[in-house]
Protein backbone atom coordinates (compact mmCIF):
# COMPACT_ATOMS: atom_id res chain seq x y z
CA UNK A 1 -9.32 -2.58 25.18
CA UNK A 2 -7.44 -4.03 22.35
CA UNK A 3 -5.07 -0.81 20.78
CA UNK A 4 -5.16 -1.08 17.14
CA UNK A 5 -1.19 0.52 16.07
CA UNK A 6 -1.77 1.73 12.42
CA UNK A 7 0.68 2.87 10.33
CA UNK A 8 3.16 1.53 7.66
CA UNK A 9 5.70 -1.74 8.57
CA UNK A 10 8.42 0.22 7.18
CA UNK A 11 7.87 3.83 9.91
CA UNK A 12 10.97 4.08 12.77
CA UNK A 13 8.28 5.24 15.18
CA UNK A 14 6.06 2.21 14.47
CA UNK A 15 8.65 -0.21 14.81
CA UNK A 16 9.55 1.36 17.86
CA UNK A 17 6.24 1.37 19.21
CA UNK A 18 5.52 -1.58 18.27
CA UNK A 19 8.29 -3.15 20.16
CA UNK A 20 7.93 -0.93 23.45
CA UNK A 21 4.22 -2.18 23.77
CA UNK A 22 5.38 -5.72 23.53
CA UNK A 23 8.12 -4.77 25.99
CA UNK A 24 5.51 -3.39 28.43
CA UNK A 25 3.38 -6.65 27.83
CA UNK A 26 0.85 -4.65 26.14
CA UNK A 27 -1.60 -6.25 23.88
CA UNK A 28 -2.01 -5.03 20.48
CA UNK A 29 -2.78 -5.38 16.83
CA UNK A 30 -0.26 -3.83 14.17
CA UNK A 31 -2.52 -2.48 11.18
CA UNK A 32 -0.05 -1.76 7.71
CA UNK A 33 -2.12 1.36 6.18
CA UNK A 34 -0.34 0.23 3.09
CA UNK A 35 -1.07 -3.81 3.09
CA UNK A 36 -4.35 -3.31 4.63
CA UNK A 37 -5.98 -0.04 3.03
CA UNK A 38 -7.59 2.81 4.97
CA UNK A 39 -10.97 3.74 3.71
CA UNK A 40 -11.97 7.23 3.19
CA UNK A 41 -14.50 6.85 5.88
CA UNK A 42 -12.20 5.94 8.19
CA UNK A 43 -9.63 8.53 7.21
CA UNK A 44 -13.04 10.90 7.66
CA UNK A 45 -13.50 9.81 11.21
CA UNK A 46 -9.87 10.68 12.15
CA UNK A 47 -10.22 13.68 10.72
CA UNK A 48 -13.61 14.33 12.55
CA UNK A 49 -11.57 13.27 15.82
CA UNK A 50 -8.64 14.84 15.51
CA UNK A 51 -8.34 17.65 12.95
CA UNK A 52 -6.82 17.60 9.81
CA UNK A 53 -3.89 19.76 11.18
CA UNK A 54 -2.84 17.19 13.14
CA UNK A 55 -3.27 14.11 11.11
CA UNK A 56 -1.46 15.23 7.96
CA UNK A 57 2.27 14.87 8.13
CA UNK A 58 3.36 18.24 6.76
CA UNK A 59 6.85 17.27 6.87
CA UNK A 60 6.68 13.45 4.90
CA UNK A 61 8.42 13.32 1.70
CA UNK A 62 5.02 12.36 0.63
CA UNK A 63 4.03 15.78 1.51
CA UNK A 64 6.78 17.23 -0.62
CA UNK A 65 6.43 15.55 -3.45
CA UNK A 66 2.27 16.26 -3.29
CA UNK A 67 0.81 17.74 -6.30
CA UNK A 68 -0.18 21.84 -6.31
CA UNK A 69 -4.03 20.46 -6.79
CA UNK A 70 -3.87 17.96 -3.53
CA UNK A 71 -1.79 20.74 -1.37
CA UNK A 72 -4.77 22.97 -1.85
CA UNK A 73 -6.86 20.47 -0.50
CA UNK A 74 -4.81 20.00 2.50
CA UNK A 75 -3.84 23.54 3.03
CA UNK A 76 -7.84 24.45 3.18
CA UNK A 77 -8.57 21.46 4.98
CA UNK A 78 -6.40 22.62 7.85
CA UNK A 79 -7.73 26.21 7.56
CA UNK A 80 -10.83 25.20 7.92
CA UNK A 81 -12.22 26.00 4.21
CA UNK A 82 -11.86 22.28 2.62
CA UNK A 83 -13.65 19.47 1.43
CA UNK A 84 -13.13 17.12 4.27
CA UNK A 85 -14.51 14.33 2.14
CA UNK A 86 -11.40 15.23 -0.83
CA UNK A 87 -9.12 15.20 2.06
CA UNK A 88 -10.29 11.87 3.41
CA UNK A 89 -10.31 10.90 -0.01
CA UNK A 90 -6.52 11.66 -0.59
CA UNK A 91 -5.15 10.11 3.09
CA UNK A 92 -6.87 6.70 1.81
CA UNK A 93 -5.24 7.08 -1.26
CA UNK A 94 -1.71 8.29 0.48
CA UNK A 95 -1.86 6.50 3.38
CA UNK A 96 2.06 7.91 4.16
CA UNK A 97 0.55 11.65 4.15
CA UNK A 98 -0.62 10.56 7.87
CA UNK A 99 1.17 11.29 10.83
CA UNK A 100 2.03 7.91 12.40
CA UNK A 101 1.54 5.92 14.25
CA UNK A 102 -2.78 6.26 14.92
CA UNK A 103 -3.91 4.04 17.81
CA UNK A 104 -7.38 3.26 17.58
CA UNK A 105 -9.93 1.25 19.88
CA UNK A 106 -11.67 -1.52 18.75
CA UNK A 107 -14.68 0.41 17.24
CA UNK A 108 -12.13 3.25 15.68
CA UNK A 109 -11.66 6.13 17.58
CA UNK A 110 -8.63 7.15 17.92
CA UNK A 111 -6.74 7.15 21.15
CA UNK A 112 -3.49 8.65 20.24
CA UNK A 113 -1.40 9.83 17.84
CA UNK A 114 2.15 9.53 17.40
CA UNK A 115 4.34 8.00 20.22
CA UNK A 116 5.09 10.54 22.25
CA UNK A 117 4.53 11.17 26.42
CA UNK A 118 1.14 11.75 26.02
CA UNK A 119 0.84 9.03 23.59
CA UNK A 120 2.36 6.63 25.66
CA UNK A 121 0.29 7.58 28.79
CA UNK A 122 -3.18 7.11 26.58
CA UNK A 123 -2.09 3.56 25.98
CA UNK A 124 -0.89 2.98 29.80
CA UNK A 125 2.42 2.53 29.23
């Protein structure tokens, strides 16, 4: 299995993963949500996977400068009350409202999120 790393060139925590997998010898492809665009569909699949309560990075400065109208999309989202396909909608089109990094397989799924113990055992390292 080839880990996919998505997430955004510029994230501490990618950077850092990034470099501990090559550390460990791990193979892996580095996908830039921002360079290479996350489609809603996609964006609806993680969701599906993991919930939007976990995906959306309430704490991003993206998430405090959000508009009133896209909160409420979020905040029902989470609840579970939302549009899932306007939330996928707005994670494609603010890719830096995801928590990051999202390790995916090769057909998508996701395998972890974030870089944490748990994280780091999912990718055998």
């Amino acid at each position: 299995m080839l880990p996919t790393l998505n997430g955004i060139k510029t994230c501490d925590t990618c950077r850092k993963a990034a470099k501990t997998l090559e550390a460990a010898g791990r193979a892996h492809r580095v996908r830039d949500l921002r360079d290479d665009a996350l489609k809603a569909e996609e964006a609806g699949a993680w969701l599906d996977q993991i919930g939007a309560d976990r995906l959306v990075n309430r704490r991003s400065t993206t998430w405090r400068n959000l508009g009133e109208a896209d909160r409420a999309v979020v905040e029902a989202a989470i609840a579970g009350t939302g549009d899932r396909a306007a939330l996928a909608a707005l994670l494609a089109r603010e890719p830096t409202l995801i928590k990051r990094p999202v390790f995916t397989d090769e057909d998508g799924r996701v395998i972890a999120l974030g870089f944490d113990t748990p994280a780091k055992a999912a990718l055998g390292i």
